[in-house]
Each structure stands twice: as C-alpha cells, then as structure tokens.
C-alpha atoms as a PDB file:
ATOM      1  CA  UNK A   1     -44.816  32.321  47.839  1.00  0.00           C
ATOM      2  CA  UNK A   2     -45.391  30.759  51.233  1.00  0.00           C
ATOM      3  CA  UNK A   3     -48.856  29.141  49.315  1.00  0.00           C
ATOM      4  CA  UNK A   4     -46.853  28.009  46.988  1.00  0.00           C
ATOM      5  CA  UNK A   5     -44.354  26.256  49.774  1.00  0.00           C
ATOM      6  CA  UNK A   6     -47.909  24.668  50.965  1.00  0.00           C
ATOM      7  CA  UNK A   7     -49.304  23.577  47.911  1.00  0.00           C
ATOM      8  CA  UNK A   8     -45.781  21.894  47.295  1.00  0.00           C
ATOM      9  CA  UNK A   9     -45.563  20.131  50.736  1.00  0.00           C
ATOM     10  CA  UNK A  10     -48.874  18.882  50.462  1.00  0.00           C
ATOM     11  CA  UNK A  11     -48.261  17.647  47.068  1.00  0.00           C
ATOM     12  CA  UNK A  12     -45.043  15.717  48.305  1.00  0.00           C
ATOM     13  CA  UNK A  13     -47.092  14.364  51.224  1.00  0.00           C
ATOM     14  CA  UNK A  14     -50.005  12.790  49.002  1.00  0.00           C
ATOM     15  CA  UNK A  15     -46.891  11.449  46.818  1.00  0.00           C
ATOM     16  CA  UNK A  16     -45.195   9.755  50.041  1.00  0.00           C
ATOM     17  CA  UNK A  17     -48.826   8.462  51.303  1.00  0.00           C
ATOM     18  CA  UNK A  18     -49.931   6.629  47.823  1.00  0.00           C
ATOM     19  CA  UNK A  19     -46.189   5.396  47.914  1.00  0.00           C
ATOM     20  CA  UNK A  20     -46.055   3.753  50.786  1.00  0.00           C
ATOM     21  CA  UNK A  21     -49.848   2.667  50.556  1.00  0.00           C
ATOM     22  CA  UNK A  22     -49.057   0.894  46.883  1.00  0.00           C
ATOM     23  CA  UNK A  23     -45.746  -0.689  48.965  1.00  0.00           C
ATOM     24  CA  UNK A  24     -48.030  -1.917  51.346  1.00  0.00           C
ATOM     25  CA  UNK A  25     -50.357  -3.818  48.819  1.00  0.00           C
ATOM     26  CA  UNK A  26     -47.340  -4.979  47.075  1.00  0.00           C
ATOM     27  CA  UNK A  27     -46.308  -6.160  50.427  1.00  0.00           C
ATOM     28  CA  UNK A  28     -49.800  -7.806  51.254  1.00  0.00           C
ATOM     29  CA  UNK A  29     -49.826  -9.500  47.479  1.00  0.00           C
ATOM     30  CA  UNK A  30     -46.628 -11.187  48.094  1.00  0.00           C
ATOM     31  CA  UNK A  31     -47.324 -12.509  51.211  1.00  0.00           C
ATOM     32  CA  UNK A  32     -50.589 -14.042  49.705  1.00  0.00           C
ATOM     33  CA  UNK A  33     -48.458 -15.566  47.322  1.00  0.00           C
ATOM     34  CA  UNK A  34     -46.150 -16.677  49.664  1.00  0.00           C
ATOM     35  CA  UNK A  35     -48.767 -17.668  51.869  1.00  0.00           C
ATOM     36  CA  UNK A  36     -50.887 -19.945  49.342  1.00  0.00           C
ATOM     37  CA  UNK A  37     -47.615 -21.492  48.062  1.00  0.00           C
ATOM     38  CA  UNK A  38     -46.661 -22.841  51.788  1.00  0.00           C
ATOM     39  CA  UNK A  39     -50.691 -24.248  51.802  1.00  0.00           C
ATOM     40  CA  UNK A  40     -50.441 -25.969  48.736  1.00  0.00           C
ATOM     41  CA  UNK A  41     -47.056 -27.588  49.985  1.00  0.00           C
ATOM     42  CA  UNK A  42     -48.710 -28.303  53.121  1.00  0.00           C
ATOM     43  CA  UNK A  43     -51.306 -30.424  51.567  1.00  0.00           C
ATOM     44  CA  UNK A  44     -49.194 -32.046  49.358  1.00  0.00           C
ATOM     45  CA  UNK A  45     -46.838 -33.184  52.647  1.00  0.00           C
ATOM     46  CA  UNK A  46     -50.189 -34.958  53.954  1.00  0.00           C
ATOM     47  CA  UNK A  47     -50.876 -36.572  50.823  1.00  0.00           C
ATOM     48  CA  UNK A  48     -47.258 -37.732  50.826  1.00  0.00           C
ATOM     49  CA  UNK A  49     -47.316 -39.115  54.760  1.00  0.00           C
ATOM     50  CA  UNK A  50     -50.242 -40.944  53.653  1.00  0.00           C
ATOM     51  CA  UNK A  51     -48.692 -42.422  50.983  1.00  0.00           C
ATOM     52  CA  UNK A  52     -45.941 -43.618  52.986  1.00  0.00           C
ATOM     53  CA  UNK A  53     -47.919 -45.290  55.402  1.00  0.00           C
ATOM     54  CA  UNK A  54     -50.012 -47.491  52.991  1.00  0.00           C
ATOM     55  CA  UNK A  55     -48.769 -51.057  51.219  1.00  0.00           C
ATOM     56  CA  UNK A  56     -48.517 -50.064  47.572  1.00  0.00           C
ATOM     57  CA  UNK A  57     -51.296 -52.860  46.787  1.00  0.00           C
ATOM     58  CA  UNK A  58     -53.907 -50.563  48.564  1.00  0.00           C
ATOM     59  CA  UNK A  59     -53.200 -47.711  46.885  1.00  0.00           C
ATOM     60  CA  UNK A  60     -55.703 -49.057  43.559  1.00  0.00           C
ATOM     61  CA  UNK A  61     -58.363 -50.380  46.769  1.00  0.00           C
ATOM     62  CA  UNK A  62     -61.817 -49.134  46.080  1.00  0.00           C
ATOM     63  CA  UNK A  63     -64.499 -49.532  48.917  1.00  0.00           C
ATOM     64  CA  UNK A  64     -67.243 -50.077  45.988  1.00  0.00           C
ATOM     65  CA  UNK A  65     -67.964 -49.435  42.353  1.00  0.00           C
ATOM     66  CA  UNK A  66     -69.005 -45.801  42.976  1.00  0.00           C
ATOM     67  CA  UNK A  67     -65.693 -44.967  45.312  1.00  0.00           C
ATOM     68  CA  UNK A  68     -62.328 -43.521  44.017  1.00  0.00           C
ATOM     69  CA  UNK A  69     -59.136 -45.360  45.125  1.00  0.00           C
ATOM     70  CA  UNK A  70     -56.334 -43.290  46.048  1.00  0.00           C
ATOM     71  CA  UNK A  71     -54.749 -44.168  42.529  1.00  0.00           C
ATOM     72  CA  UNK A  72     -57.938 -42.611  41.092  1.00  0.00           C
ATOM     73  CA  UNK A  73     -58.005 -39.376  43.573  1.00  0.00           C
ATOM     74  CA  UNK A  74     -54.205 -38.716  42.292  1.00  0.00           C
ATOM     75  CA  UNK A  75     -54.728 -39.358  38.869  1.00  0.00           C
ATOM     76  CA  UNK A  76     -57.472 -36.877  38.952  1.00  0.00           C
ATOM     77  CA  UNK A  77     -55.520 -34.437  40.823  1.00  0.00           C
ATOM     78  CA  UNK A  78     -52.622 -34.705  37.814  1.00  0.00           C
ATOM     79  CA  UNK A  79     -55.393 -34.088  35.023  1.00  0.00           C
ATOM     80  CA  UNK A  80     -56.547 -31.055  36.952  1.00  0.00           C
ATOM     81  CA  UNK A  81     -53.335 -29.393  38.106  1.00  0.00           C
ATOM     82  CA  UNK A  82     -51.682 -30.063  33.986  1.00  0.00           C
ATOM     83  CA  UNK A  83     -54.943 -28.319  32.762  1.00  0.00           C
ATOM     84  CA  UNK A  84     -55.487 -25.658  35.559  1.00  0.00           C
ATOM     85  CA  UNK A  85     -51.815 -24.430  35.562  1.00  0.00           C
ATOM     86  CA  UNK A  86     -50.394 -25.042  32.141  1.00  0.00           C
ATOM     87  CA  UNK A  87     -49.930 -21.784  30.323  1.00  0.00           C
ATOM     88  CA  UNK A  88     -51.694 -20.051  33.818  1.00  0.00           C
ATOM     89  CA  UNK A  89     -52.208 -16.807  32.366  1.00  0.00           C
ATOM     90  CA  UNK A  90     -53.155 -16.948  28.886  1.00  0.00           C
ATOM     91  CA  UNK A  91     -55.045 -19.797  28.102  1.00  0.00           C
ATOM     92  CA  UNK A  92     -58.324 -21.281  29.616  1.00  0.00           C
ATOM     93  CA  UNK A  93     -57.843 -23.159  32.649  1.00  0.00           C
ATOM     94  CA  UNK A  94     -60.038 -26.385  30.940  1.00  0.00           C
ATOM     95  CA  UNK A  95     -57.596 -27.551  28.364  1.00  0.00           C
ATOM     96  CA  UNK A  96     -59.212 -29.359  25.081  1.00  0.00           C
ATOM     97  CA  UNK A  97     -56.575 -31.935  25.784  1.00  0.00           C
ATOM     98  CA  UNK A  98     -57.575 -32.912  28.961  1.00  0.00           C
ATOM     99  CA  UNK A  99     -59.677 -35.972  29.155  1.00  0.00           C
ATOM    100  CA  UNK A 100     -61.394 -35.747  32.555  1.00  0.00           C
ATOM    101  CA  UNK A 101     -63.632 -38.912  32.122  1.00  0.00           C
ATOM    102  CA  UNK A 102     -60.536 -41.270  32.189  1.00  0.00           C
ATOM    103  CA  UNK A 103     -58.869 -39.860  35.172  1.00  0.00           C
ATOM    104  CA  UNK A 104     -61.335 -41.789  37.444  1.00  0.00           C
ATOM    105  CA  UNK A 105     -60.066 -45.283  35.436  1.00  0.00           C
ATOM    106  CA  UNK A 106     -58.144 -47.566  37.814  1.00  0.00           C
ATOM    107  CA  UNK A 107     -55.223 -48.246  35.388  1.00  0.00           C
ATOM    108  CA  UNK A 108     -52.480 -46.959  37.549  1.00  0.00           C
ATOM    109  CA  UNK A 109     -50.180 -49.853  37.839  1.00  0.00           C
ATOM    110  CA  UNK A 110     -47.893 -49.306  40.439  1.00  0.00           C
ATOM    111  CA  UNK A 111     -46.924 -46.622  43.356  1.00  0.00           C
ATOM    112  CA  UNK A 112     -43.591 -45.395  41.118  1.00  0.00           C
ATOM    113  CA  UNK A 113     -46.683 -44.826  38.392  1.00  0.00           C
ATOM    114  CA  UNK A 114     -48.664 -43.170  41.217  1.00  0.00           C
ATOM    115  CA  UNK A 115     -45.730 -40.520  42.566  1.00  0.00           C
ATOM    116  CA  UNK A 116     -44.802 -39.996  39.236  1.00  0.00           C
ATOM    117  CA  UNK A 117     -48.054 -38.464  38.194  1.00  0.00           C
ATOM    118  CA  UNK A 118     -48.147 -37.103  41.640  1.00  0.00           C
ATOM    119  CA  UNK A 119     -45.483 -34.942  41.358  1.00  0.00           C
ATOM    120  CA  UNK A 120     -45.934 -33.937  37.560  1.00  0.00           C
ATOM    121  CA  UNK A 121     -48.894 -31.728  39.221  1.00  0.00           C
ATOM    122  CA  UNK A 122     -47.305 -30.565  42.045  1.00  0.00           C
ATOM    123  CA  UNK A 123     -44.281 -29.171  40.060  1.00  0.00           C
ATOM    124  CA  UNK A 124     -47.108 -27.590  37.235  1.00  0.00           C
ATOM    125  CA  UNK A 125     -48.890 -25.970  39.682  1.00  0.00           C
ATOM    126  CA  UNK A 126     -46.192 -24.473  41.560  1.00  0.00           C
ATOM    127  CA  UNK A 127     -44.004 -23.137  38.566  1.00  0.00           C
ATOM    128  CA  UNK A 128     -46.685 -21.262  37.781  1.00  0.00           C
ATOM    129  CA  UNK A 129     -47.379 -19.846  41.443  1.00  0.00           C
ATOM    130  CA  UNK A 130     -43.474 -18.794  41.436  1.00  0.00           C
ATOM    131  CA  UNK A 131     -43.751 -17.372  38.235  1.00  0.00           C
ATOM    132  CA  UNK A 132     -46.538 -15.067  39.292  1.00  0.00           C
ATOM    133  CA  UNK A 133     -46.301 -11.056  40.943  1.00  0.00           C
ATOM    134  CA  UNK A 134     -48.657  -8.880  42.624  1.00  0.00           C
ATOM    135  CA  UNK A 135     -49.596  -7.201  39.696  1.00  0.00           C
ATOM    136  CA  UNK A 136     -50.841 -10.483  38.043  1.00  0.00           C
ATOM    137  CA  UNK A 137     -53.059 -10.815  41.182  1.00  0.00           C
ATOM    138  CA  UNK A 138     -56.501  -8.862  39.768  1.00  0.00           C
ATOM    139  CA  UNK A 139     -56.018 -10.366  35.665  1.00  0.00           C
ATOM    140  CA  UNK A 140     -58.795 -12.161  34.598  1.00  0.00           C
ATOM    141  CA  UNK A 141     -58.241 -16.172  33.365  1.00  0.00           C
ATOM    142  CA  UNK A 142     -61.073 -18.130  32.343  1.00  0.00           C
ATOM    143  CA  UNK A 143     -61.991 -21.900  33.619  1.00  0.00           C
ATOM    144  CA  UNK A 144     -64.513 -23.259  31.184  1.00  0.00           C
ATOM    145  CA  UNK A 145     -65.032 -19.467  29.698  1.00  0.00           C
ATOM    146  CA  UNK A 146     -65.967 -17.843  32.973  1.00  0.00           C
ATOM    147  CA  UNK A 147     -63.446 -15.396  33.934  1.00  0.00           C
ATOM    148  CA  UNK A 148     -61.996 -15.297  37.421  1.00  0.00           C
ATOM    149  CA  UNK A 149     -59.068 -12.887  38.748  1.00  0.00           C
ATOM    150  CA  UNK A 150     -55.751 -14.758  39.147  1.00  0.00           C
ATOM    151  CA  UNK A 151     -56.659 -14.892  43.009  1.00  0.00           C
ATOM    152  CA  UNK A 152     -60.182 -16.177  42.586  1.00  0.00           C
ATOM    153  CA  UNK A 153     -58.555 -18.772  40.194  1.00  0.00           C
ATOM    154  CA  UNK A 154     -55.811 -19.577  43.111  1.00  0.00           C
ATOM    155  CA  UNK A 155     -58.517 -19.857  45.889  1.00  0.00           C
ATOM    156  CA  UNK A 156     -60.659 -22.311  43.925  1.00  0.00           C
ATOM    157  CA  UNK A 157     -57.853 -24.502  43.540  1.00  0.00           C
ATOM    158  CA  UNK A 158     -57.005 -24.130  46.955  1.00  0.00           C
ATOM    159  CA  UNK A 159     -60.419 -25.592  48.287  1.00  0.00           C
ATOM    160  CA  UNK A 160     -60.509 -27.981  45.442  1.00  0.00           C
ATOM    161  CA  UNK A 161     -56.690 -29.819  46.218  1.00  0.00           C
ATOM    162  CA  UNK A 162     -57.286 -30.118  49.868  1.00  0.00           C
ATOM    163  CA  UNK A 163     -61.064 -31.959  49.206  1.00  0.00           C
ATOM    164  CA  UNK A 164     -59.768 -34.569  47.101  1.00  0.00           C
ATOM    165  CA  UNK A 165     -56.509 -34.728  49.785  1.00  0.00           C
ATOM    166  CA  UNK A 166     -58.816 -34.855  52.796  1.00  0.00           C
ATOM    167  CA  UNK A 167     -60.262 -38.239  50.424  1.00  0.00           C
ATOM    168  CA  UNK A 168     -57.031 -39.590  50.390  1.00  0.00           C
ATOM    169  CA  UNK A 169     -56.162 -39.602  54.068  1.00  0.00           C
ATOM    170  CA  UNK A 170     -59.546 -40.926  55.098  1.00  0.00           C
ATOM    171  CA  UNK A 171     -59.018 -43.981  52.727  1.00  0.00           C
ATOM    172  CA  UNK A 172     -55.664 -43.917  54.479  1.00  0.00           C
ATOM    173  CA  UNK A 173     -57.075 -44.072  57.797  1.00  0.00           C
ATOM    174  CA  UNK A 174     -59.703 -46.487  57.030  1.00  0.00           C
ATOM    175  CA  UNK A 175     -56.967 -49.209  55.497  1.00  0.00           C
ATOM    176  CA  UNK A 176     -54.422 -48.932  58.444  1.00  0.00           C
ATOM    177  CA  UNK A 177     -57.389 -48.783  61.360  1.00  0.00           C
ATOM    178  CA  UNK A 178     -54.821 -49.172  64.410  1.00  0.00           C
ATOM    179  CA  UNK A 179     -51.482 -48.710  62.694  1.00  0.00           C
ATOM    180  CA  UNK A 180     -52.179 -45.571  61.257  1.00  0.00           C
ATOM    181  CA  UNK A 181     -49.725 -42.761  62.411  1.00  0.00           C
ATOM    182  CA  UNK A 182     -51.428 -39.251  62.955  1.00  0.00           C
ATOM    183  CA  UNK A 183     -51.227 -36.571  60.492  1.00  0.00           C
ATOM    184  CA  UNK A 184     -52.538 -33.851  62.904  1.00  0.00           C
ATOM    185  CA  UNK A 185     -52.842 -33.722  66.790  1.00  0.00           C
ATOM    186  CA  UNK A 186     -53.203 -37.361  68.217  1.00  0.00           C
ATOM    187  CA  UNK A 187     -56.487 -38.674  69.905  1.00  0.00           C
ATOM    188  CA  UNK A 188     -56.517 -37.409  73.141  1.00  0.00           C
ATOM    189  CA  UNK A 189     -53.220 -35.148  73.146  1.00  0.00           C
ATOM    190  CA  UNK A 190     -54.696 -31.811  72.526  1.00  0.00           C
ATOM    191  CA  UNK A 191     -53.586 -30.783  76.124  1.00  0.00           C
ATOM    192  CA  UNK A 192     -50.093 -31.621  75.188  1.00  0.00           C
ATOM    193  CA  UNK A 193     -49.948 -29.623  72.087  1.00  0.00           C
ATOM    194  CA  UNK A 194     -51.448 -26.639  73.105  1.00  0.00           C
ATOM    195  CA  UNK A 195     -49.204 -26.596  76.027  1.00  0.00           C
ATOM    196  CA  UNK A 196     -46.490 -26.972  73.664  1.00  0.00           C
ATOM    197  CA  UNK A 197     -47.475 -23.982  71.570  1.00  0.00           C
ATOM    198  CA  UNK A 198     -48.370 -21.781  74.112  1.00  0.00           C
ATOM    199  CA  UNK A 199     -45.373 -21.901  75.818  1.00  0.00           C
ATOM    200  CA  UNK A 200     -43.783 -20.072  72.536  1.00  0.00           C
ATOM    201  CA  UNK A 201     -44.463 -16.422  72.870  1.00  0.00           C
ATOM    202  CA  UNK A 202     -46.623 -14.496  70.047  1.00  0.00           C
ATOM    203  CA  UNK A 203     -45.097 -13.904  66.868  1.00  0.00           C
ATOM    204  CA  UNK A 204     -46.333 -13.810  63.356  1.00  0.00           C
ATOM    205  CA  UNK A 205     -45.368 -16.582  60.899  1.00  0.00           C
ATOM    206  CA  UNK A 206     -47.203 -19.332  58.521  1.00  0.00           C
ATOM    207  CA  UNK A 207     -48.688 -22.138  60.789  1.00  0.00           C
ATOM    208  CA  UNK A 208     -46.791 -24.282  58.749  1.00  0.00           C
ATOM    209  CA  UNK A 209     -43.410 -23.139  59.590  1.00  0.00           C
ATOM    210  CA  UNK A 210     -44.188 -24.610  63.285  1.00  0.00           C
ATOM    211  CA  UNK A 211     -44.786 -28.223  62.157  1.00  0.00           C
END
C-alpha cells in the first residue's frame, strides 16, 4: 500500500512538472510574439519619422539609375508584406499574384499614394501576427516551396523589414544633411542618455517601451 502511495505521488509530481514546464513555453511563445510584434512596430515608427521629416517631392529622389527612392523601398515593402502575410498559414508565402519586378518602378505619385501603400502592409502583416498562438509557432509554411517553421518565417521577415527601413532613413539623412532630426541617440550625447537610463533601476521590459 505505502508503494502504491509512492508510485501515486510520484506520478502527480511528473504531472505538476510537465505542467508547469508546457506553461512556461506557452509563456516564452507569447512573449516572442509579443516581443516581435513591438519590433516590427518599432521599425515601422522610424520609417514613419522619416517620412515626416522629408518634402514629399523627395520621396520619388533616386541618387542614380541603379538606386531605389524611398517611393520604390515602400512600394517594395507593400508587395512583400501582401504576399508574405496574406493567408500566413496555409498558402505559400510567394503569391502567383505578386509582381515583384514592378515594385522597383517609380510610379508612385504622391506621399498620400506612398502612406497608403505603406500602411496596407503594415496592417497585413500584423493581422496575421495577432492572429497567431504558441502552438502555431513550430508549423511549417513555405516561401518559394521551401518550408520554414512559423518562427523561422517571422525572423526572416524581421531582418528583411528593418534592411530595406535602415535604406530609407539613410536616404533620409542624406536629403536633409543638417536639418535632419535624430532617430536614435544624437551625435555626441551618448553620455546624456546613458546617464538617463541608468539612473532607472533594473527591470525587465521591451526596449521599446522606454522610448
């Protein structure tokens, strides 16, 4: 009997540890989610405070034949996120109706055009993200018939967005030379910030949240 009692309490125990350690991945999954979502919206801010900064007759300026404008970057950007994030889960991630060639034409005609197509990406990509739960985290979706998980998919997007957005800001930079208004930690003020932040004691939240 008192074997039995054992065998019973160490049953319940293994029950209560693979409990709380599938809580704990559930827990870790959502904050990836969470934690992606508040990157992407990061990266969209900077492409907006660039925007904002730039006469709207710039936005379609190329340095050369060979360089994107920032009308060009975006419009890329929208043919990517539509194709990418439409129908996340079940369909490949390269739709046949994208056409990927024209999305580096310069036929954008103005910067209502421009934040238009802008945010049709934005809100494709991240009704998908909200749509999504841990479990969805280890499917398989294809891009061009070669299978990622869902997190794979989301990480390649991740590195991808911010590239193109980097693009945009430096164009930014390079048409408002001395009026440009920093996007990060001024020239010369590093002291200032990290004096700033380390006068806030240690806590755990997204960098983002502190901005």
């Amino acid at each position: 009997m008192q074997e039995s009692d054992h065998n019973c309490r160490q049953t319940l125990i293994a029950l209560l540890t693979s409990c709380n350690q599938l809580r704990q991945n559930a827990d870790n999954m959502n904050s990836y989610l969470e934690s992606v979502k508040k990157q992407f919206e990061y990266y969209k801010m900077l492409g907006e405070k660039t925007f904002e900064q730039i006469p709207e007759e710039k936005l379609f300026w190329q340095l050369n034949e060979e360089s994107n404008s920032i009308s060009m970057i975006v419009n890329h950007l929208n043919g990517n996120m539509l194709s990418r994030w439409t129908d996340f889960l079940t369909s490949d991630g390269e739709k046949e109706w994208r056409k990927r060639d024209e999305e580096f034409d310069n036929d954008i005609k103005s910067k209502k055009e421009l934040l238009s197509l802008w945010n049709e990406g934005w809100e494709c990509l991240f009704r998908a993200i909200d749509s999504l739960t841990e479990k969805d985290l280890e499917k398989i979706v294809y891009i061009r018939n070669m299978g990622h998980s869902v997190s794979e998919a989301i990480n390649r997007q991740l590195a991808h967005y911010p590239y193109h957005i980097g693009q945009i800001v430096f164009i930014g930079k390079a048409i408002q030379n001395e009026n440009w208004k920093s996007l990060s930690i001024p020239k010369a003020k590093s002291k200032e910030y990290n004096k700033e932040k380390f006068s806030k004691p240690k806590r755990k939240e997204h960098f983002t949240n502190d901005l």
